[in-house]
Protein backbone atom coordinates (compact mmCIF):
# COMPACT_ATOMS: atom_id res chain seq x y z
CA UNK A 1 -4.70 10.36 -33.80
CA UNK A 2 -1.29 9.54 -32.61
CA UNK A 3 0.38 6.49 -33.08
CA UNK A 4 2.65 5.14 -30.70
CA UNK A 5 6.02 2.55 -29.94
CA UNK A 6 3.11 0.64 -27.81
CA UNK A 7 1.24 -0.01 -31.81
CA UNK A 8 4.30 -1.59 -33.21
CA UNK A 9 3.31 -4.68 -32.01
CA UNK A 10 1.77 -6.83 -34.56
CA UNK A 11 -1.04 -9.19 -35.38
CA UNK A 12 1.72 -12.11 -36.00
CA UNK A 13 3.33 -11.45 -32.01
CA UNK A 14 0.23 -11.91 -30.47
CA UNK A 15 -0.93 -14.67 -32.61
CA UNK A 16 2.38 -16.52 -30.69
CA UNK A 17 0.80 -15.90 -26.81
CA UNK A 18 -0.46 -18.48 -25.37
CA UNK A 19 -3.10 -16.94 -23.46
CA UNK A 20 -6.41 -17.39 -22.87
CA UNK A 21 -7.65 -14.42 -25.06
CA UNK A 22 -5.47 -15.48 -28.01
CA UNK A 23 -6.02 -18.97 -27.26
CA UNK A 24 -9.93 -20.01 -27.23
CA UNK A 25 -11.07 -18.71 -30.39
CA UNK A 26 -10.44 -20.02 -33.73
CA UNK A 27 -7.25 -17.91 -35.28
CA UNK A 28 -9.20 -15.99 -37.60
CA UNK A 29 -11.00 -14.39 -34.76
CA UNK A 30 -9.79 -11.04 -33.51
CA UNK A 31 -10.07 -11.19 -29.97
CA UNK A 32 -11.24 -8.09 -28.03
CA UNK A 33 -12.80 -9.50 -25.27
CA UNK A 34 -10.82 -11.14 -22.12
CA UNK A 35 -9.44 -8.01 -19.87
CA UNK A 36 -5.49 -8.21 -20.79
CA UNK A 37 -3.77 -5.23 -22.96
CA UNK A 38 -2.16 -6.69 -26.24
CA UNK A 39 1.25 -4.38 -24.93
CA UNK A 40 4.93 -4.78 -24.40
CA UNK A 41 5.91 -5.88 -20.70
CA UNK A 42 7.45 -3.21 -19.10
CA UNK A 43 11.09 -3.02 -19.09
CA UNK A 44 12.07 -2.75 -15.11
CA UNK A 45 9.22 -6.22 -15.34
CA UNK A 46 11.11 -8.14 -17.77
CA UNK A 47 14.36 -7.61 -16.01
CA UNK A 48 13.20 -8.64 -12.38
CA UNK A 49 11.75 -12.10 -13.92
CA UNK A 50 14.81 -12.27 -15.89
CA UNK A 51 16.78 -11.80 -12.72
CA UNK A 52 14.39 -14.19 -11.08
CA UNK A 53 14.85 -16.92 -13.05
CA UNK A 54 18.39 -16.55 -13.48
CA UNK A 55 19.30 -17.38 -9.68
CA UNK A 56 16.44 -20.58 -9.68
CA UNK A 57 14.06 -17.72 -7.71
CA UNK A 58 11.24 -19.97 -8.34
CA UNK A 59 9.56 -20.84 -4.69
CA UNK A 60 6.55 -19.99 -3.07
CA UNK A 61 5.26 -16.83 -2.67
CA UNK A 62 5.59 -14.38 0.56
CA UNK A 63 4.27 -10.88 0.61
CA UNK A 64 8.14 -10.00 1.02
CA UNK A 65 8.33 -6.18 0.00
CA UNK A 66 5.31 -6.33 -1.96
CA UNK A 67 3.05 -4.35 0.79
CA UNK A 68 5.47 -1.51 1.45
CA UNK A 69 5.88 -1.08 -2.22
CA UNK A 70 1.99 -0.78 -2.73
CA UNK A 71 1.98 1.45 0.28
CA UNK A 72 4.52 3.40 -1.01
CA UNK A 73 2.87 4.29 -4.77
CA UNK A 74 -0.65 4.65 -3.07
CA UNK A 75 0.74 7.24 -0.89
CA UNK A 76 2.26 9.16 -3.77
CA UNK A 77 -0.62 8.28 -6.27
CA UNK A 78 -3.64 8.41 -4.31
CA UNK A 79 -3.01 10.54 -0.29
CA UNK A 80 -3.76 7.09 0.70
CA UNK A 81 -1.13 5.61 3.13
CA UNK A 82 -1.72 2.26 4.38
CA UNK A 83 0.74 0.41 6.92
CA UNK A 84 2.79 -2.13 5.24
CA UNK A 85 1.32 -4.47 7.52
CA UNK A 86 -2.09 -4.38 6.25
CA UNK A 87 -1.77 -5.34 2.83
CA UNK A 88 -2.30 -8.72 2.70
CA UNK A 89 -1.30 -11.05 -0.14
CA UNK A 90 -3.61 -13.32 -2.20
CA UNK A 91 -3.68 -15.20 -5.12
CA UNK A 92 -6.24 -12.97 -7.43
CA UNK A 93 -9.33 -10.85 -7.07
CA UNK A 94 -11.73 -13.44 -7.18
CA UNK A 95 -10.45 -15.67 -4.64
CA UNK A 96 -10.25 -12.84 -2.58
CA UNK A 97 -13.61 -12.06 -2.41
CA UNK A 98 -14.45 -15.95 -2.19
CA UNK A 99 -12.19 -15.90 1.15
CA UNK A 100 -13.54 -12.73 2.67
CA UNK A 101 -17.36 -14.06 2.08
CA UNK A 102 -16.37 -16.86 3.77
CA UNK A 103 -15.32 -15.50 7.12
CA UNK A 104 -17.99 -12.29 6.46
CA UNK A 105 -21.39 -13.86 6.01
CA UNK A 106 -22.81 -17.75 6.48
CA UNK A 107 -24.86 -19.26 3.47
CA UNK A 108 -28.30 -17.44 2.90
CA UNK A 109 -26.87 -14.14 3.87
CA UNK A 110 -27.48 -11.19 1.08
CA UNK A 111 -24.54 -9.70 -0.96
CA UNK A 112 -25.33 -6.44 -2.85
CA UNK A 113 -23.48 -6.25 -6.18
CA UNK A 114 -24.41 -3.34 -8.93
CA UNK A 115 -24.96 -4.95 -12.43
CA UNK A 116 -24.33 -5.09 -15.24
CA UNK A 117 -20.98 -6.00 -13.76
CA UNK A 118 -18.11 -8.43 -14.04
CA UNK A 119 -19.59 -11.74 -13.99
CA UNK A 120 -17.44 -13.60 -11.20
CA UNK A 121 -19.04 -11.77 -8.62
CA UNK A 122 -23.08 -13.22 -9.16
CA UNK A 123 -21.52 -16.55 -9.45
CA UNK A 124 -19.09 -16.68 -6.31
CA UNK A 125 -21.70 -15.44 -4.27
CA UNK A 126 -23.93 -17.86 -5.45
CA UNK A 127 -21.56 -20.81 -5.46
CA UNK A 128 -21.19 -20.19 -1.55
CA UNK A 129 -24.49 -20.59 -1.13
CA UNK A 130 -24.93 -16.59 -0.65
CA UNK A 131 -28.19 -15.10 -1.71
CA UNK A 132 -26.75 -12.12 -4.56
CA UNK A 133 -28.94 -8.76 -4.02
CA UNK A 134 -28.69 -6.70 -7.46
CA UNK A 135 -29.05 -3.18 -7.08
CA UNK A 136 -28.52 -2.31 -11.12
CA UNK A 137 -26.87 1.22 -11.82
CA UNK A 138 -28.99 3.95 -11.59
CA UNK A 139 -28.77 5.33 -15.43
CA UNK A 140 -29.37 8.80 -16.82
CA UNK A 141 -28.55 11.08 -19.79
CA UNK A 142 -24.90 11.32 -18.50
CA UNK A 143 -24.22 7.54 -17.73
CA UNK A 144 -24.34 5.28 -14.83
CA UNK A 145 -24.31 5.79 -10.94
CA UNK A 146 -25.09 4.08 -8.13
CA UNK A 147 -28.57 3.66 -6.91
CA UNK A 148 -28.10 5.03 -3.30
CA UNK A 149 -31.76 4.74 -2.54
CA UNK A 150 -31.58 1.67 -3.36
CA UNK A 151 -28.70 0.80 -1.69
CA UNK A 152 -29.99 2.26 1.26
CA UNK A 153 -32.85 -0.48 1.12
CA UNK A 154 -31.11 -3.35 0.46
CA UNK A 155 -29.08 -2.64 3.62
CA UNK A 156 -31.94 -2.09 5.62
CA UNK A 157 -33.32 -5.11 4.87
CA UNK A 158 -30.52 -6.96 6.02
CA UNK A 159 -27.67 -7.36 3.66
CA UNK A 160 -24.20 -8.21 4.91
CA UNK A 161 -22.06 -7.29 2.39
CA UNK A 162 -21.81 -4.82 -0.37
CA UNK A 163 -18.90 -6.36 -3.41
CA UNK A 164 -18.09 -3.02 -5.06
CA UNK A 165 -16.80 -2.63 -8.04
CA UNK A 166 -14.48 0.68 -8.25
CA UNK A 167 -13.59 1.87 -10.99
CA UNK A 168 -16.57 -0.24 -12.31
CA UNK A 169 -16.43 -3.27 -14.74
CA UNK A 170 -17.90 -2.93 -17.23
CA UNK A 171 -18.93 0.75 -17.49
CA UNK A 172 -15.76 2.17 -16.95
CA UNK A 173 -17.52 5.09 -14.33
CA UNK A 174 -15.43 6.36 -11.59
CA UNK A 175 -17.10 6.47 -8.58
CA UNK A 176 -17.12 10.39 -7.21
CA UNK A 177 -16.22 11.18 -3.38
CA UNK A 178 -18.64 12.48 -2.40
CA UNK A 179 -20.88 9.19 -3.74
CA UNK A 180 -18.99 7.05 -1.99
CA UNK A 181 -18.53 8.91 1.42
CA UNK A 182 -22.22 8.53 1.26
CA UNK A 183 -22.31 4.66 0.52
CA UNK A 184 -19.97 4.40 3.74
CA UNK A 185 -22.29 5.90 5.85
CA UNK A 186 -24.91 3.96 5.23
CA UNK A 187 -22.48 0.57 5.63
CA UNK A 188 -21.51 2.52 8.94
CA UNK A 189 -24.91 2.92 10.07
CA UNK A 190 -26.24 -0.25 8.96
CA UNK A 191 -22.72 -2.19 9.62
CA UNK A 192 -22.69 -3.71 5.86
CA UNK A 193 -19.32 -4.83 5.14
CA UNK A 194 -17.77 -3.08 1.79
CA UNK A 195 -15.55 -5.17 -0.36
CA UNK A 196 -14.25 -2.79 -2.76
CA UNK A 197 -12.59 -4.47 -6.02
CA UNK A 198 -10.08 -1.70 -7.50
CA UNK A 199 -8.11 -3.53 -9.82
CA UNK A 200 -8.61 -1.52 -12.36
CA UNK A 201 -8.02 1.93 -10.03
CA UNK A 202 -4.69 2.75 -11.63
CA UNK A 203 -6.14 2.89 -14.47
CA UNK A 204 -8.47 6.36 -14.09
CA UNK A 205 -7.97 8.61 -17.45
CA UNK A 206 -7.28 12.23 -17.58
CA UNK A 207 -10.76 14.20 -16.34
CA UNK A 208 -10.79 11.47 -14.11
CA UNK A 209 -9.62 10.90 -9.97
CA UNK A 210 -10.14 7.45 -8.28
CA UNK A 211 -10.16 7.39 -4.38
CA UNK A 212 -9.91 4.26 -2.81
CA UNK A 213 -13.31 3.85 -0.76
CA UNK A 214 -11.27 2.95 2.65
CA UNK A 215 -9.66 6.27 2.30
CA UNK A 216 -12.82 8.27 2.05
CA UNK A 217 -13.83 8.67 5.66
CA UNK A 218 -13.42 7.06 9.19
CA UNK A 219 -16.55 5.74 8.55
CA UNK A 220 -15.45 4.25 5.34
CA UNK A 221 -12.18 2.24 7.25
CA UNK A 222 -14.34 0.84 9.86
CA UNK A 223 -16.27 -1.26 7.19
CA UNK A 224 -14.31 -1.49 4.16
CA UNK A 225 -11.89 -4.18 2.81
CA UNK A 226 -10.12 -3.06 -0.88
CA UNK A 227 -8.46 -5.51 -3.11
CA UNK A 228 -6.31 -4.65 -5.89
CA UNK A 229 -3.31 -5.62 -7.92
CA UNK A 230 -1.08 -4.58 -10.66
CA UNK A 231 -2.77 -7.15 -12.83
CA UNK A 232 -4.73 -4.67 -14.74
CA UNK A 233 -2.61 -2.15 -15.28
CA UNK A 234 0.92 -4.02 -16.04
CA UNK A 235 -0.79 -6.91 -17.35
CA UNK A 236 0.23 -9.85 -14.84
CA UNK A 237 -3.17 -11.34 -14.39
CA UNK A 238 -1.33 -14.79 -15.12
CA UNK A 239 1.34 -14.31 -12.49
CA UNK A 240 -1.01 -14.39 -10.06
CA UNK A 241 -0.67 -12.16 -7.20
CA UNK A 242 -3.35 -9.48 -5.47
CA UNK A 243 -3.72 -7.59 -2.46
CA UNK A 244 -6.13 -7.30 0.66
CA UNK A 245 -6.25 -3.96 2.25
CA UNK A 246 -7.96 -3.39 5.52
CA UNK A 247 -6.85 -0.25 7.98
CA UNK A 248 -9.58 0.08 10.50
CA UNK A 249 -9.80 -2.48 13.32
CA UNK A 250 -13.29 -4.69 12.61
CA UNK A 251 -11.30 -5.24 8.65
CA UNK A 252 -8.50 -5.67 10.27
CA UNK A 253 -10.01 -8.48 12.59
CA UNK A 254 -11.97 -9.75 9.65
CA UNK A 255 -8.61 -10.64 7.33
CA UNK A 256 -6.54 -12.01 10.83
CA UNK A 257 -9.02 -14.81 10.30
CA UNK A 258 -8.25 -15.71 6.85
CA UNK A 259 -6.50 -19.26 6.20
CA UNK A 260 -3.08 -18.96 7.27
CA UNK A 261 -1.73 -20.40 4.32
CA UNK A 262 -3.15 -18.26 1.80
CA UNK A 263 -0.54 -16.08 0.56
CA UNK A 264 1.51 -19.41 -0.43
CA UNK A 265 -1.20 -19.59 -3.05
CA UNK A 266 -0.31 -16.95 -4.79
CA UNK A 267 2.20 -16.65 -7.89
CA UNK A 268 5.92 -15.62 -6.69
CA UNK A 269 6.67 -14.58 -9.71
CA UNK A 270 3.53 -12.53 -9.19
CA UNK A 271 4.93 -10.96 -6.41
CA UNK A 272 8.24 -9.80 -7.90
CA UNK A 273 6.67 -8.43 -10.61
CA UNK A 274 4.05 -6.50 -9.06
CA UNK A 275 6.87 -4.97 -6.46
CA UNK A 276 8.81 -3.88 -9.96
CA UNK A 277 5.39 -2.85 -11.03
CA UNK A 278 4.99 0.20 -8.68
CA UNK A 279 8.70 0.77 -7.76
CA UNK A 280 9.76 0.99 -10.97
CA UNK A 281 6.34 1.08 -13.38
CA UNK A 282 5.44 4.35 -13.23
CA UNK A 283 6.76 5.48 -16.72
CA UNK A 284 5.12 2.86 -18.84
CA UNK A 285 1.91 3.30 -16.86
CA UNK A 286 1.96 6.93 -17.87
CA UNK A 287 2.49 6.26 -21.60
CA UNK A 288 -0.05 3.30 -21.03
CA UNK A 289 -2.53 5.97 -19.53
CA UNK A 290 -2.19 8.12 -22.63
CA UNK A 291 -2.67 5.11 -25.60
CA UNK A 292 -5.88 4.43 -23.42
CA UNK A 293 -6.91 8.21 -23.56
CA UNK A 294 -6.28 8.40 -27.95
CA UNK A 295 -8.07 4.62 -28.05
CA UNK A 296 -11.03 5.37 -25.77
CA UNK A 297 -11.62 8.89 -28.42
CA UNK A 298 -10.48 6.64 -31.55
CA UNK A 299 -13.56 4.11 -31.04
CA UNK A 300 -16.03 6.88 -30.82
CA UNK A 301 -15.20 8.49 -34.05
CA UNK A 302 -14.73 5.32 -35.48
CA UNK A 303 -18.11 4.14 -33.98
CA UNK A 304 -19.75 7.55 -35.51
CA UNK A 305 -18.32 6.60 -38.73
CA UNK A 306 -19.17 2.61 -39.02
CA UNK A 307 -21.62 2.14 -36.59
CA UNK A 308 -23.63 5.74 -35.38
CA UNK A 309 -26.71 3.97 -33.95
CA UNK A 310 -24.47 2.44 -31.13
CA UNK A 311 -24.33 4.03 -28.12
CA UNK A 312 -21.15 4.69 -26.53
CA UNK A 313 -20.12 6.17 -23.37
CA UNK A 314 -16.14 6.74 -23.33
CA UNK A 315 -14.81 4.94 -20.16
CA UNK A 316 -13.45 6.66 -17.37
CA UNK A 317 -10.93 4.63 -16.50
CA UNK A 318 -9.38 0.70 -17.66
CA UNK A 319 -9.77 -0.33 -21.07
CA UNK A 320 -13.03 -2.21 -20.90
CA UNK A 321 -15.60 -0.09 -23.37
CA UNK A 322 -19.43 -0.70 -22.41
CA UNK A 323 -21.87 -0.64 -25.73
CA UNK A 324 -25.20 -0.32 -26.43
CA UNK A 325 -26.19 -2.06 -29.49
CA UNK A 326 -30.40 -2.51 -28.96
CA UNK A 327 -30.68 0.44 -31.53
CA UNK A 328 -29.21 -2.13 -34.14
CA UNK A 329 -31.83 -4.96 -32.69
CA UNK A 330 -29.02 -7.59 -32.48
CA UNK A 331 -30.48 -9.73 -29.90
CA UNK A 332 -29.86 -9.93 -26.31
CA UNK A 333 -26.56 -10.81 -26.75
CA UNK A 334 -24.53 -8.89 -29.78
CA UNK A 335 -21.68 -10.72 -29.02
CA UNK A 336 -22.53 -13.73 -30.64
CA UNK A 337 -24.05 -12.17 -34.09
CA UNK A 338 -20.71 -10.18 -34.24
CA UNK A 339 -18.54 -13.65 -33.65
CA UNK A 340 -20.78 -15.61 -35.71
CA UNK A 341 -20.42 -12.65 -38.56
CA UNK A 342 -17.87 -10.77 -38.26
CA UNK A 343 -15.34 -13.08 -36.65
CA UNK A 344 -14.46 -10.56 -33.63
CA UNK A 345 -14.71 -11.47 -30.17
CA UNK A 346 -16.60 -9.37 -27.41
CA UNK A 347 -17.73 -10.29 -24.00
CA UNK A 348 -21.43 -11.64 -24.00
CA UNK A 349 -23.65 -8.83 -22.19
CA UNK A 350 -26.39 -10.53 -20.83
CA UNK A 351 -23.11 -12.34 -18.42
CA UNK A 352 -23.04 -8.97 -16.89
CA UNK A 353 -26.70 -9.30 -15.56
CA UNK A 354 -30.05 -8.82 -16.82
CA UNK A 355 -29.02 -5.23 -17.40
CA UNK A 356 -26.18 -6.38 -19.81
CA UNK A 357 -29.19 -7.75 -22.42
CA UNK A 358 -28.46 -5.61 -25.97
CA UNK A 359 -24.99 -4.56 -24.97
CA UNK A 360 -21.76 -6.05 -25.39
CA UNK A 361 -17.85 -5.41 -23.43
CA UNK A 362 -15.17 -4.18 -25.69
CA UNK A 363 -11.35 -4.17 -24.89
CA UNK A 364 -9.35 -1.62 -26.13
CA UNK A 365 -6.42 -1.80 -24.53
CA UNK A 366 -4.50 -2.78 -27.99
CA UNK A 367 -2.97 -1.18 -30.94
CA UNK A 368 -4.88 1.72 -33.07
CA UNK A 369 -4.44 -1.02 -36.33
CA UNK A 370 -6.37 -3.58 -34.28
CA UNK A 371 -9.20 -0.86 -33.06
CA UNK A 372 -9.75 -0.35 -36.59
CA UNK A 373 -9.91 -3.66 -37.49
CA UNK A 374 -12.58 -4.51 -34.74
CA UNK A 375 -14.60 -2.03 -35.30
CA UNK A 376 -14.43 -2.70 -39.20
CA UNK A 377 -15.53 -6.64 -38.49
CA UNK A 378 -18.32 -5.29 -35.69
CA UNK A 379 -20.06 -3.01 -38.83
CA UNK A 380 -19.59 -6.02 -41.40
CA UNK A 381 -21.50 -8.44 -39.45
CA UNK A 382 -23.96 -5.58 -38.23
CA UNK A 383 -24.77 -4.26 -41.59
């Protein structure tokens, strides 16, 4: 395996963030859990906040250039070629699906999600007083997929909204074309609203294509509402900036009544960044791309070295690794055997959904010294 300029970082520089993953364990803990990357900002990043700061640039946030430069890279990244004007801005992910529930369905109405995924969604549906309608992942020999029959039912029997999660959290699957061309006919036909979450879309590894599920068909525009941000990929989750992206007319009419105020919310800092992100960003994210590619193959032979019996399915995009640990019978939630003896921190499974029971989330998006290390403390407390 490789190593890379992106390794040289060391245990000691983290150790000195202040974020929430290096911040709410004890310090002995190795922390692979929360979804940031353990990497150097990007250059062309660090200079615009520099720059920012430097002239007192610290107001409130306006989309400014932000959609046209999103427009822009999706064009040349994906075919997919939205108008400036409908990327909206918002603070993050999460409050963009609480705001789009809000104006989409009234309390009791059903919300489709497909678990085991990323926690947030269960619990904002709920905490609006929306009814959540799980439709786990159909599962075979060669991994996870949507359940389209069952899909199909849930809509028929009156859900409102289906909160997507593309590329999935925590699986890592990319959703195929022609699986999602099908899901949009059936939200056509049964007029389901689709609120795709792609944050972690820039993020699809080689062997891999991710097509935004508004782009797939006509039928897909009419009902679909994407959010995304550079967040994921250029690790700004704490800036605090995402985008709403709606280019048929009924989306379209669905964001125009959104609070007026609620790009102010967001992080300007946020903004600037995520502009610099995909005007500028496209180098780092292709070396990023590539340590993701060696790290996502480096767990599985160090997994078939330390730890054979669990079952690993190499992610097809993001850094977020899904595994299977029942074969080790450590309880419905691994995570806390593996803090508790092995001083490593995972997300807890079972906060995926029912489905999660056995398994455990694993970031990778660090340094091939740290991988090592993780999966070294994951066998101690296993064996």
């Amino acid at each position: 395996m490789f190593e890379h300029p992106f390794d040289a970082v060391s245990w000691e520089e983290l150790r000195a963030r202040q974020s929430a993953k290096w911040t709410v364990y004890d310090p002995d803990v190795l922390p692979a859990w929360l979804a940031e990357t353990d990497f150097p900002l990007a250059e062309p990043i660090r200079r615009a906040l520099h720059a920012a700061v430097e002239r007192g640039d610290t107001g409130y946030a306006t989309r400014g250039d932000l959609g046209a430069a999103f427009a822009d890279w999706s064009a040349l990244h994906w075919g997919w070629a939205p108008h400036a004007a409908d990327v909206h801005l918002v603070v993050d992910v999460v409050t963009g699906i609480a705001e789009l529930l809000k104006v989409a369905t009234q309390p009791g109405d059903r919300v489709v999600i497909d678990p085991p995924v990323y926690p947030p969604f269960a619990s904002t549906i709920t905490r609006l007083g929306r009814v959540v309608a799980p439709i786990p992942l159909a599962t075979s020999g060669e991994g996870w997929a949507l359940d389209l029959d069952a899909v199909a039912h849930a809509y028929q029997a009156g859900a409102r909204v289906h909160l997507l999660c593309s590329p999935h959290n925590p699986t890592g699957i990319v959703h195929s074309r022609q699986t999602l061309v099908a899901l949009a006919e059936l939200a056509h036909a049964h007029q389901v609203w689709v609120i795709s979450d792609e944050v972690h879309a820039p993020l699809a590894l080689s062997g891999s294509t991710h097509v935004p599920f508004a782009a797939v068909s006509e039928a897909a525009a009419a009902r679909a509402i994407v959010l995304t941000s550079a967040s994921k990929t250029w690790n700004l989750a704490g800036l605090k900036a995402a985008l709403l992206v709606a280019t048929g007319e009924a989306p379209r009419s669905l964001l125009a009544r959104l609070p007026p105020d609620l790009p102010y919310h967001a992080g300007h800092f946020g903004v600037i960044a995520s502009c610099a992100a995909f005007r500028e960003g496209e180098a780092y994210r292709s070396e990023l791309l590539a340590v993701l590619d060696r790290n996502r193959r480096l767990l599985g032979e160090l997994l078939r070295e330390q730890l054979p019996e669990v079952r690993y399915l190499p992610p097809q995009a993001g850094y977020l690794a899904w595994l299977d640990f029942r074969a080790l019978n450590a309880g419905e939630d691994p995570a806390r055997r593996l803090l508790e003896r092995g001083r490593v921190a995972l997300s807890s499974g079972p906060s995926f959904g029912s489905q999660g029971r056995g398994f455990a989330r694993l970031n990778i998006g660090t340094t091939a010294s740290l991988m090592r290390e993780a999966v070294a403390r994951m066998a101690k407390a296993l064996r």
